[in-house]
Protein backbone atom coordinates (compact mmCIF):
# COMPACT_ATOMS: atom_id res chain seq x y z
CA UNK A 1 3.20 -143.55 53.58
CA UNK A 2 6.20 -145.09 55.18
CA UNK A 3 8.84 -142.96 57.83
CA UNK A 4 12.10 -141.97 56.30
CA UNK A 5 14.86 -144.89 57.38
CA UNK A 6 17.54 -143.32 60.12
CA UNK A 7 20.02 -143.48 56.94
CA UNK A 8 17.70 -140.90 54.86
CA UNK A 9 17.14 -138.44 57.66
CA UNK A 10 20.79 -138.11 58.03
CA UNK A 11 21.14 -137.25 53.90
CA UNK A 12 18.87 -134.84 54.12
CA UNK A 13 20.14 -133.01 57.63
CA UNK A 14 23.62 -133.00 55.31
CA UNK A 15 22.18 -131.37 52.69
CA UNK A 16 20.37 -129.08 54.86
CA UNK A 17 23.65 -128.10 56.45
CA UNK A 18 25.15 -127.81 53.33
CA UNK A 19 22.41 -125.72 51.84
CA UNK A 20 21.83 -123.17 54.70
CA UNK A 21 25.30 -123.53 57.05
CA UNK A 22 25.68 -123.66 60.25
CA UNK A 23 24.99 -120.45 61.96
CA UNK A 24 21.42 -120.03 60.02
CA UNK A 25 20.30 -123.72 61.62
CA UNK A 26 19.04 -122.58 65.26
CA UNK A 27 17.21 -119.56 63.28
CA UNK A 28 15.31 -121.85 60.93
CA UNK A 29 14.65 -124.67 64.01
CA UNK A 30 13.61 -121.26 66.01
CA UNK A 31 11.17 -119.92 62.97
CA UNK A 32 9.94 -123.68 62.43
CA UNK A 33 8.93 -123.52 66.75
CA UNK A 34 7.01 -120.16 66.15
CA UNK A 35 5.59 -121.21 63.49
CA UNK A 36 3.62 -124.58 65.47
CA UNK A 37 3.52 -122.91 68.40
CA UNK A 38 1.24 -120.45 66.00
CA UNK A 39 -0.75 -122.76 64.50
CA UNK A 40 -1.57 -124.83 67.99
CA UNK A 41 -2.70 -121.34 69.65
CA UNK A 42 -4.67 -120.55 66.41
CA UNK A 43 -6.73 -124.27 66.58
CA UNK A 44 -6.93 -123.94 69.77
CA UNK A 45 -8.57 -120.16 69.95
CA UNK A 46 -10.83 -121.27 67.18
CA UNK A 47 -12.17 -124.49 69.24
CA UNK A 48 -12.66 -121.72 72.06
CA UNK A 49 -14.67 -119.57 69.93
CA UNK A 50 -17.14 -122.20 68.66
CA UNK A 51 -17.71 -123.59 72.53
CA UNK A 52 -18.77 -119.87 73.29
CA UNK A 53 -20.75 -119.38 70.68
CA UNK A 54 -22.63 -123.07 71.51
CA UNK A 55 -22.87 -121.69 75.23
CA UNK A 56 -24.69 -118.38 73.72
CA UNK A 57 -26.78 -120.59 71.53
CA UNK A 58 -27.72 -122.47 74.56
CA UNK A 59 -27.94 -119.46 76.85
C-alpha cells in the first residue's frame, strides 16, 4: 500500500471543501480528534484492565 502523492491529498482536501464547506471543516477535524482521542483511552483502559487482572492472578 503506497502513501497518497502531495498532488492527490490536495484533490481530495478540494473535494472535501467542496462537499462539506467551510464552516463545517473545524467540526469534522474536532469530531475526527474525539473520536482517537476515544479509541487511545479505550486501548489503553483495556491494557490496564488485563495487567490487574494478571496482578490478581498472581496475588
Amino acid at each position: 500500500m503506497h502513501f497518497p502523492l502531495p498532488w492527490q491529498l490536495l484533490l481530495i482536501l478540494l473535494i472535501v471543501l467542496l462537499l462539506f464547506g467551510a464552516s463545517k471543516l473545524p467540526e469534522i477535524g474536532r469530531g475526527l480528534g474525539e473520536g482517537i482521542r476515544n479509541f487511545k483511552k479505550a486501548l489503553s483502559g483495556e491494557e490496564e484492565e488485563k495487567g490487574k487482572e494478571i496482578k490478581k492472578e498472581d496475588g
